[in-house]
N, C-alpha and C. Protein backbone atom coordinates (compact mmCIF):
# COMPACT_ATOMS: atom_id res chain seq x y z
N UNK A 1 18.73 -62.34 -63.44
CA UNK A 1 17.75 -61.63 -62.69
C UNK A 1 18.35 -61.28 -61.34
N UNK A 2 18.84 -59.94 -61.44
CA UNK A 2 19.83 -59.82 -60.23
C UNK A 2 18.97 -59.39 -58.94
N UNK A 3 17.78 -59.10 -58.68
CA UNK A 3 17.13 -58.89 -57.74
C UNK A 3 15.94 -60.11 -57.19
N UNK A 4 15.77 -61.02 -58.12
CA UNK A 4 15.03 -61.80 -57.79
C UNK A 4 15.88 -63.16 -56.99
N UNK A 5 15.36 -63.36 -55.63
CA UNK A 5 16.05 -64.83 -55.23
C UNK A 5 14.98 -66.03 -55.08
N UNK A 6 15.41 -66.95 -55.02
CA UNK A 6 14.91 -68.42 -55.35
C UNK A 6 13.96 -68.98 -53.64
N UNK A 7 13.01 -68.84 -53.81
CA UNK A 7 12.63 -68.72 -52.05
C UNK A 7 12.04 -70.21 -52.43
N UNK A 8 12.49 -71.70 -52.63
CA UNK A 8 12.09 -72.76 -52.51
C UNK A 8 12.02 -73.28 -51.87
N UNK A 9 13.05 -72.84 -50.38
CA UNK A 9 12.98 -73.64 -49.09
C UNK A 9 12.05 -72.76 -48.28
N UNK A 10 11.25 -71.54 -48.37
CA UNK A 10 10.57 -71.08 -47.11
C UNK A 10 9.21 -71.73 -47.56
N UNK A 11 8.12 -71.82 -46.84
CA UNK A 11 6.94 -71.87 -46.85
C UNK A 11 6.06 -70.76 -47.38
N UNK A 12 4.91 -71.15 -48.20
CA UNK A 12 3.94 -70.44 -48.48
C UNK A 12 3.24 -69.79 -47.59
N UNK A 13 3.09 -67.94 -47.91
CA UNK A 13 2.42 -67.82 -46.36
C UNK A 13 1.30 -68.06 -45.93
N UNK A 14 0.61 -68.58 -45.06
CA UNK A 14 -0.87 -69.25 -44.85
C UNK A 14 -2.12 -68.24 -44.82
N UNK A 15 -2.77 -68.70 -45.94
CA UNK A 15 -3.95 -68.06 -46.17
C UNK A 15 -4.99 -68.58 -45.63
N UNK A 16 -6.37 -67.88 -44.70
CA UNK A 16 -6.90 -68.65 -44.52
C UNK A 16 -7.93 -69.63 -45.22
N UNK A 17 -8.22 -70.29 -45.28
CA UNK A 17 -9.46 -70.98 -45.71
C UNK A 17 -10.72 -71.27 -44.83
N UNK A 18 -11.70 -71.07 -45.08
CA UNK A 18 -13.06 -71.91 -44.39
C UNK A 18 -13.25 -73.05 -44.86
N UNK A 19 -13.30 -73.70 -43.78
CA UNK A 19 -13.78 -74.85 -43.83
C UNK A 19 -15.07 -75.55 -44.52
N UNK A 20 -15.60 -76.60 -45.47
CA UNK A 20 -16.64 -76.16 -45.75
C UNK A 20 -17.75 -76.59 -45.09
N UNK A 21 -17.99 -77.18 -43.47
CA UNK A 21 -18.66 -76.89 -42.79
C UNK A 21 -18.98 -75.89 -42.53
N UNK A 22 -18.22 -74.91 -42.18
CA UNK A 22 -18.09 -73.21 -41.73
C UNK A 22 -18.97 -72.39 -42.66
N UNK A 23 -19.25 -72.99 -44.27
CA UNK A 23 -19.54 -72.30 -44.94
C UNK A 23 -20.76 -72.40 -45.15
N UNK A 24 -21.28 -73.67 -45.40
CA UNK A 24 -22.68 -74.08 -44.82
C UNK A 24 -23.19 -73.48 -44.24
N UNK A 25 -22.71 -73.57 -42.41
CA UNK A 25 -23.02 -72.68 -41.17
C UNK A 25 -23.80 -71.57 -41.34
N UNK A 26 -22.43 -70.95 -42.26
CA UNK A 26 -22.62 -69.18 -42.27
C UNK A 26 -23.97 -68.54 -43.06
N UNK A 27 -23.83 -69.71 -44.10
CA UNK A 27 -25.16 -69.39 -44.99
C UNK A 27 -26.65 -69.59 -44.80
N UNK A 28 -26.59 -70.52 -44.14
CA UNK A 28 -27.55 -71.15 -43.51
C UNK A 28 -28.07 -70.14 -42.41
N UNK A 29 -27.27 -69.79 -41.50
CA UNK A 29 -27.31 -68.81 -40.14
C UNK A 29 -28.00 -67.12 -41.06
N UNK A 30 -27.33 -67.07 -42.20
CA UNK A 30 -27.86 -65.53 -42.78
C UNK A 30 -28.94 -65.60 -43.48
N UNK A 31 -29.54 -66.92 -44.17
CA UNK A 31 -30.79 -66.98 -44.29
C UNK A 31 -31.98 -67.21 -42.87
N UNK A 32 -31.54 -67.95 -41.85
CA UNK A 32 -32.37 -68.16 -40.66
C UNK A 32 -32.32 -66.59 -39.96
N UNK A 33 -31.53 -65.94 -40.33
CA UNK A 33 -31.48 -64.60 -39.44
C UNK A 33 -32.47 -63.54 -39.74
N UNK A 34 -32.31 -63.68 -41.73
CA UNK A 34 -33.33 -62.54 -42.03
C UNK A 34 -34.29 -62.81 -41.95
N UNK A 35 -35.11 -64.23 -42.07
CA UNK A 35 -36.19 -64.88 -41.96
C UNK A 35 -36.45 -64.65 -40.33
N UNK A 36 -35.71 -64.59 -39.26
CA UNK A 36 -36.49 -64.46 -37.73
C UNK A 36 -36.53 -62.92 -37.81
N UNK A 37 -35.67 -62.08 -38.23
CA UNK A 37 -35.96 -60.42 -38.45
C UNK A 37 -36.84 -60.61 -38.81
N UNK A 38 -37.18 -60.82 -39.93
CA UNK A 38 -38.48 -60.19 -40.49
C UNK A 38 -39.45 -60.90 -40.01
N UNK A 39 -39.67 -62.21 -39.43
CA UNK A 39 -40.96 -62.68 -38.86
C UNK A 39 -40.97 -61.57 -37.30
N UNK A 40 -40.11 -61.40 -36.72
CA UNK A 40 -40.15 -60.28 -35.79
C UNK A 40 -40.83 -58.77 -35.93
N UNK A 41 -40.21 -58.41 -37.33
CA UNK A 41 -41.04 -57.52 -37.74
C UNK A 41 -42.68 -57.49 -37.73
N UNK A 42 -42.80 -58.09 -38.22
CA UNK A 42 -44.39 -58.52 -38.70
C UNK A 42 -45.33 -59.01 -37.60
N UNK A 43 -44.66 -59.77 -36.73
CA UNK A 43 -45.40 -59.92 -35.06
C UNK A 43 -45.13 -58.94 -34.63
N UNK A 44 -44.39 -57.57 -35.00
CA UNK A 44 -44.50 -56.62 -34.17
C UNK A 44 -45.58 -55.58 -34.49
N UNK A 45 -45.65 -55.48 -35.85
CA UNK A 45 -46.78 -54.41 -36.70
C UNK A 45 -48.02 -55.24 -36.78
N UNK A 46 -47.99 -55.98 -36.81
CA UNK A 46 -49.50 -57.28 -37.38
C UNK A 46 -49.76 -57.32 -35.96
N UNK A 47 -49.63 -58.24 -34.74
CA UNK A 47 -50.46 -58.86 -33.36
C UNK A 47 -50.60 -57.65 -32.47
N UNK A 48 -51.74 -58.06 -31.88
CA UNK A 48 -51.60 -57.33 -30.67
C UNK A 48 -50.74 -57.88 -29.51
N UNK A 49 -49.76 -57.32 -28.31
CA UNK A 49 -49.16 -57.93 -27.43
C UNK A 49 -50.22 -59.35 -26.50
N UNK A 50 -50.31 -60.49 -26.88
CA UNK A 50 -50.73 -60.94 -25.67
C UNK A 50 -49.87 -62.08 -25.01
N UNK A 51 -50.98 -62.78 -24.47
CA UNK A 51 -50.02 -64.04 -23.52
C UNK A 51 -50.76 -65.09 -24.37
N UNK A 52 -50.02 -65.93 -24.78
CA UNK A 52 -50.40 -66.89 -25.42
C UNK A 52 -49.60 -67.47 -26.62
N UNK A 53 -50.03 -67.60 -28.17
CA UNK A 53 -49.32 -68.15 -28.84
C UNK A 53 -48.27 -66.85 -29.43
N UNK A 54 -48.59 -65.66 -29.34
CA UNK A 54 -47.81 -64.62 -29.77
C UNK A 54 -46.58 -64.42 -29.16
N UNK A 55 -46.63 -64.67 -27.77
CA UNK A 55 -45.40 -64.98 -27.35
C UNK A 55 -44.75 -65.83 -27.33
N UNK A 56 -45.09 -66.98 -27.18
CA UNK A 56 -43.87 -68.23 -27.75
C UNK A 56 -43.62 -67.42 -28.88
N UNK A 57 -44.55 -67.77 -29.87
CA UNK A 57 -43.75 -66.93 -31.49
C UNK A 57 -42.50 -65.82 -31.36
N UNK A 58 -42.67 -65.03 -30.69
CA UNK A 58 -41.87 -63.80 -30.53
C UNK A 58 -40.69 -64.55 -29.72
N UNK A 59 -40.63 -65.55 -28.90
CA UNK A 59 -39.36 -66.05 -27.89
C UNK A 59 -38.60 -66.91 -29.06
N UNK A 60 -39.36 -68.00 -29.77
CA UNK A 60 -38.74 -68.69 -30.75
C UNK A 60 -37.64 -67.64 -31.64
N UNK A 61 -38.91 -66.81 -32.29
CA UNK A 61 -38.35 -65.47 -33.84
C UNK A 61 -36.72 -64.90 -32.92
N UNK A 62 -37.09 -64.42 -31.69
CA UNK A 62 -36.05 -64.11 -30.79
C UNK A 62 -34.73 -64.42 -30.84
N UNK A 63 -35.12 -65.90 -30.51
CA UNK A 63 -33.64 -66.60 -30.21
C UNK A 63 -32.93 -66.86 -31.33
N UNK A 64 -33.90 -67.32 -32.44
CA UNK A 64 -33.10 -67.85 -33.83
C UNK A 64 -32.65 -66.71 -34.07
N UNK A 65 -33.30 -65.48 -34.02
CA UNK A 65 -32.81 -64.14 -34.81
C UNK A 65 -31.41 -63.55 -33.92
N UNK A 66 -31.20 -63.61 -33.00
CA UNK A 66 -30.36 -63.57 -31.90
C UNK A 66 -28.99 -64.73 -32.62
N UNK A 67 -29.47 -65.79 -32.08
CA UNK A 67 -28.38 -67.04 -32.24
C UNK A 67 -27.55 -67.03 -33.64
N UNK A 68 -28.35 -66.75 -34.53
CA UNK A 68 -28.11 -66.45 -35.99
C UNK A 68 -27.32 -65.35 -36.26
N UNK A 69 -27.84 -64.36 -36.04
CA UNK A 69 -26.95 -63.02 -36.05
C UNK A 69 -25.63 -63.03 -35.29
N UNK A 70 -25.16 -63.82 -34.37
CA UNK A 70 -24.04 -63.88 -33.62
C UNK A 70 -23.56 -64.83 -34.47
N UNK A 71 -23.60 -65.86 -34.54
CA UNK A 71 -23.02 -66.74 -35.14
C UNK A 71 -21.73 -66.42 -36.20
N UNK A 72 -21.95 -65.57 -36.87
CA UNK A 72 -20.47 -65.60 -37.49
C UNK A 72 -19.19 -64.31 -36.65
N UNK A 73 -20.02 -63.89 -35.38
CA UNK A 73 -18.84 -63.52 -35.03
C UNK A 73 -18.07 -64.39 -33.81
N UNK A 74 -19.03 -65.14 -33.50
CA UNK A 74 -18.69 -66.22 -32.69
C UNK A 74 -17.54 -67.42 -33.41
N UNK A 75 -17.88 -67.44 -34.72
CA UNK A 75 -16.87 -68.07 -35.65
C UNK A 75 -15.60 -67.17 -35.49
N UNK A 76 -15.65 -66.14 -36.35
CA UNK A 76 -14.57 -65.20 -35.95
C UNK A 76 -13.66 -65.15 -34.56
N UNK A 77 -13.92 -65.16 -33.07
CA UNK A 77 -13.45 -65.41 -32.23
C UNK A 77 -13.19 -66.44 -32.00
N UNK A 78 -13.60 -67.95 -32.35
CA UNK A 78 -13.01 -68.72 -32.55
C UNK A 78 -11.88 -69.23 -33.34
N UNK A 79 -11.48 -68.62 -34.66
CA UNK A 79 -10.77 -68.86 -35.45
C UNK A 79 -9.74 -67.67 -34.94
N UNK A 80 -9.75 -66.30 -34.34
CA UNK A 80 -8.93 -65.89 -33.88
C UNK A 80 -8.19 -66.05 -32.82
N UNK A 81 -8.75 -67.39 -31.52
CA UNK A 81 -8.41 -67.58 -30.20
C UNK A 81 -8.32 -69.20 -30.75
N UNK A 82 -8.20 -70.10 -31.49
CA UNK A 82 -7.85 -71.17 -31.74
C UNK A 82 -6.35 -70.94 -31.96
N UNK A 83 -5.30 -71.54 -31.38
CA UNK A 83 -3.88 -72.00 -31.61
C UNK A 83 -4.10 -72.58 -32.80
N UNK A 84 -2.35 -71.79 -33.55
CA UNK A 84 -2.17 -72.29 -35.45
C UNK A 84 -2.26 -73.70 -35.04
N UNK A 85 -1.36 -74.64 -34.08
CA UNK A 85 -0.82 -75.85 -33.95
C UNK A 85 -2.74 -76.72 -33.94
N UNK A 86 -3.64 -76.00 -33.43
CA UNK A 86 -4.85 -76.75 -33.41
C UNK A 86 -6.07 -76.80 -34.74
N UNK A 87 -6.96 -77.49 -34.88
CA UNK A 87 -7.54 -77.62 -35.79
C UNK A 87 -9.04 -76.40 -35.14
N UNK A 88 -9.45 -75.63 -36.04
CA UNK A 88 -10.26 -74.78 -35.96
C UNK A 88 -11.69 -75.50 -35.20
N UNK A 89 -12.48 -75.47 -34.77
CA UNK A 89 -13.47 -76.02 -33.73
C UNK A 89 -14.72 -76.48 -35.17
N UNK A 90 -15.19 -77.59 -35.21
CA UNK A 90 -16.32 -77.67 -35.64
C UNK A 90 -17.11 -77.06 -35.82
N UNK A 91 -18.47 -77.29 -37.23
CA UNK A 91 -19.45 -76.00 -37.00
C UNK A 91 -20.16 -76.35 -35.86
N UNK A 92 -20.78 -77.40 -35.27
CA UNK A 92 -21.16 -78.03 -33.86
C UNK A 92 -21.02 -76.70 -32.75
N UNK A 93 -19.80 -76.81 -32.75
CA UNK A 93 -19.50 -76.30 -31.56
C UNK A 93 -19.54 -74.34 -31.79
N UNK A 94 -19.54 -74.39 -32.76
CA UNK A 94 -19.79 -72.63 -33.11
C UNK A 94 -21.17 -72.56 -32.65
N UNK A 95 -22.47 -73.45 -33.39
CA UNK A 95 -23.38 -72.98 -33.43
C UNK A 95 -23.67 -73.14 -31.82
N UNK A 96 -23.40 -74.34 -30.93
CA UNK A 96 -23.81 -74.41 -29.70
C UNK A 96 -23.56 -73.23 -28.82
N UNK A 97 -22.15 -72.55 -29.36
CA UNK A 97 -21.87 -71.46 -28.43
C UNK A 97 -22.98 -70.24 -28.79
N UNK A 98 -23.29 -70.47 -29.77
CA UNK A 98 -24.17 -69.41 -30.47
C UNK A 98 -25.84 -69.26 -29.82
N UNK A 99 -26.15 -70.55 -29.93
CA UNK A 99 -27.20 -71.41 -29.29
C UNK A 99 -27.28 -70.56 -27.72
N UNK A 100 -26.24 -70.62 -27.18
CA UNK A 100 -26.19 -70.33 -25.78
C UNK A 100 -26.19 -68.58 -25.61
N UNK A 101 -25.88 -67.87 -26.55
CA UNK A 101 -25.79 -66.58 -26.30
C UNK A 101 -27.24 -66.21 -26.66
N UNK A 102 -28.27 -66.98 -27.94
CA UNK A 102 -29.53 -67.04 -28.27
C UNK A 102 -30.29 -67.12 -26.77
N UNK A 103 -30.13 -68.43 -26.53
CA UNK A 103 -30.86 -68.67 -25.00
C UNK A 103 -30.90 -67.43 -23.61
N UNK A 104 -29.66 -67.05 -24.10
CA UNK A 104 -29.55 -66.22 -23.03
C UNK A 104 -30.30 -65.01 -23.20
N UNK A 105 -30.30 -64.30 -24.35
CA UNK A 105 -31.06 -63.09 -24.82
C UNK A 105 -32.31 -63.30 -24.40
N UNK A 106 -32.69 -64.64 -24.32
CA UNK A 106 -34.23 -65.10 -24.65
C UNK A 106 -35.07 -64.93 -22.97
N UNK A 107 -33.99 -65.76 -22.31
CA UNK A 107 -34.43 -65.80 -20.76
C UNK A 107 -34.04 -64.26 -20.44
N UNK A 108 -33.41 -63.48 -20.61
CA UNK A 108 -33.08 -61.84 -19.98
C UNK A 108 -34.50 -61.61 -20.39
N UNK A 109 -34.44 -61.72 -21.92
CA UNK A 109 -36.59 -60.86 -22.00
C UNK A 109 -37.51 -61.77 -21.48
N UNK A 110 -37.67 -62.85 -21.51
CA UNK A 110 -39.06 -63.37 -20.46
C UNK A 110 -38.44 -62.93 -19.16
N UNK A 111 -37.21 -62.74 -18.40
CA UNK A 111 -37.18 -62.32 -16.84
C UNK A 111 -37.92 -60.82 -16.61
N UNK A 112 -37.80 -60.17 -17.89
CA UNK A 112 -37.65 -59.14 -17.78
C UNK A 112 -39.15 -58.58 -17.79
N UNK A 113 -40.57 -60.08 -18.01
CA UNK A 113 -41.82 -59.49 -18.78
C UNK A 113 -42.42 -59.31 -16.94
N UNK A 114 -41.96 -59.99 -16.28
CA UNK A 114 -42.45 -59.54 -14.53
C UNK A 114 -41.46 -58.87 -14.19
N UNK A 115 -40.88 -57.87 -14.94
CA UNK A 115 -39.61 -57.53 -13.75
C UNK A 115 -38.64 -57.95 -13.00
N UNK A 116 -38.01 -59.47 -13.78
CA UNK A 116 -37.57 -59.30 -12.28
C UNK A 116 -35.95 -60.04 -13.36
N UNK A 117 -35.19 -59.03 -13.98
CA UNK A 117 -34.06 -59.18 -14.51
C UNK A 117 -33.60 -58.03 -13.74
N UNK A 118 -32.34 -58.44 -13.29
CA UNK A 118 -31.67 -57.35 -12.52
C UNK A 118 -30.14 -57.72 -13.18
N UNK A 119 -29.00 -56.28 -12.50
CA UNK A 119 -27.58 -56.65 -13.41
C UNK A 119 -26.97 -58.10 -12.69
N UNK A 120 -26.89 -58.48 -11.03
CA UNK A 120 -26.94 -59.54 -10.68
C UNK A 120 -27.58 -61.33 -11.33
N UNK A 121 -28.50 -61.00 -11.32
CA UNK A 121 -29.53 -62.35 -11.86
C UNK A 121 -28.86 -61.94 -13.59
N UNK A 122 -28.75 -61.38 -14.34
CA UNK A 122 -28.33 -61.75 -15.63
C UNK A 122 -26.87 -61.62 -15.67
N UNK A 123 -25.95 -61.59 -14.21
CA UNK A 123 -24.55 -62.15 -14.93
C UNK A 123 -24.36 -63.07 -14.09
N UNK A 124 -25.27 -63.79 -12.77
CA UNK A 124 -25.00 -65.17 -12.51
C UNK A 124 -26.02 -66.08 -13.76
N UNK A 125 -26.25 -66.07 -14.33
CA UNK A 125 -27.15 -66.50 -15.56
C UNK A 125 -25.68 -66.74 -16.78
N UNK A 126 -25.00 -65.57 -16.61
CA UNK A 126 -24.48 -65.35 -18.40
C UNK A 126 -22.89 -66.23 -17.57
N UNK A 127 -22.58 -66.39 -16.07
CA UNK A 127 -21.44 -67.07 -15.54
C UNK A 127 -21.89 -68.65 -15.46
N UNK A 128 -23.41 -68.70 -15.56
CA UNK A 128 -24.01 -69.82 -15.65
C UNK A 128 -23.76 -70.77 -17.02
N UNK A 129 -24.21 -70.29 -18.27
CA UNK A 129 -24.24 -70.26 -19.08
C UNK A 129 -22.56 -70.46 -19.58
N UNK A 130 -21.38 -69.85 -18.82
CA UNK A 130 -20.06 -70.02 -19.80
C UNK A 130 -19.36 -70.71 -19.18
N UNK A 131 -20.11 -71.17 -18.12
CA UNK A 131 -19.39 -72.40 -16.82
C UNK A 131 -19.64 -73.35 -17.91
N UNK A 132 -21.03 -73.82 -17.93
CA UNK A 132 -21.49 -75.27 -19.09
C UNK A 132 -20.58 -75.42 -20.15
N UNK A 133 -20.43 -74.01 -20.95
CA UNK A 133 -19.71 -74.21 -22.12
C UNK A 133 -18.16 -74.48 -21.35
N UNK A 134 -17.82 -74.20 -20.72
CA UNK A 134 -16.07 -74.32 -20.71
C UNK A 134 -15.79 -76.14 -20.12
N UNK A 135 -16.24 -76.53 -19.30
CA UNK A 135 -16.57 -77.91 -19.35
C UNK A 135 -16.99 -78.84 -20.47
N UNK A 136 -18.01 -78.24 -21.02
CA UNK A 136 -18.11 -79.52 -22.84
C UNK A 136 -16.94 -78.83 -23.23
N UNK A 137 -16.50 -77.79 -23.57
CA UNK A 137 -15.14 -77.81 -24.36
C UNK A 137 -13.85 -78.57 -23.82
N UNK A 138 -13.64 -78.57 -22.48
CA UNK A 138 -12.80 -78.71 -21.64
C UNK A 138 -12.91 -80.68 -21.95
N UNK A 139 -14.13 -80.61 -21.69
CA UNK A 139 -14.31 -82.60 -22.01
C UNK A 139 -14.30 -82.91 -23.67
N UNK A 140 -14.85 -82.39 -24.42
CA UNK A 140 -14.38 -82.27 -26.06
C UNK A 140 -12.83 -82.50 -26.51
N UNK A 141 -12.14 -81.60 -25.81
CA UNK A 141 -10.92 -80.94 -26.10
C UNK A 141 -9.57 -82.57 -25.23
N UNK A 142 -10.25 -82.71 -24.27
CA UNK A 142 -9.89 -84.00 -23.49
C UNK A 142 -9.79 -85.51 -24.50
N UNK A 143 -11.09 -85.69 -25.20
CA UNK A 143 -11.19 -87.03 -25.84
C UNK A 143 -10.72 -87.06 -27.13
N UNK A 144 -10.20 -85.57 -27.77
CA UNK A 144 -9.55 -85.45 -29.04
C UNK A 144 -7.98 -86.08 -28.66
């Protein structure tokens, strides 16, 4: 076989795999997502706007539908900004970052039901918000 050579000493090239936390995550996150869409939907055509239990409902449907829907690209940037030499981040720590971009969507629309979200107040909020996270990672990343 004059063109074929014997490649026994290189390595296999690395494919990725998910983890099967990751996979859980993901599935889990795309059923909680269409389920807060569509409860969003339906508090939007069904209630009238008021103050009361319709809005919690709508802040909850919000955030999950928010937090959920990010979530696997938040995976994605993690698995693309994780070093080969390191182990890929827990689902923990995906969903928390996820968690935090949810929260944040959530407080921009209640700032926003008196007016008073401005481009200032929602990026000391969103510098607020990635200060916390870089410290738990920073202390995470420390006790490993």
């Amino acid at each position: 076989m004059g063109g074929m050579t014997d490649n026994t000493n290189s390595s296999p090239p690395q494919t990725e795999r998910i983890p099967p936390d990751h996979v859980g995550m993901l599935i889990a996150a795309a059923l909680m997502a269409v389920v807060s869409w569509l409860g969003l939907y339906v508090l939007f055509t069904t209630r009238q706007p008021r103050i009361g239990g319709e809005i919690w409902l709508f802040f909850v449907l919000f955030s999950t539908a928010v937090t959920c829907t990010v979530l696997p690209f938040v995976r994605y940037f993690n698995v693309r900004l994780t070093p080969l030499n390191r182990e890929l981040p827990p689902s923990g720590v995906i969903i928390r970052q996820s968690v935090w971009i949810g929260l944040y969507a959530a407080l921009c629309a209640w700032l926003q039901i008196p007016r008073a979200l401005s481009i200032p107040s929602a990026t000391l909020l969103a510098v607020a918000f990635i200060g916390v996270e870089i410290f738990l990672r920073a202390r995470e990343m420390s006790n490993a």
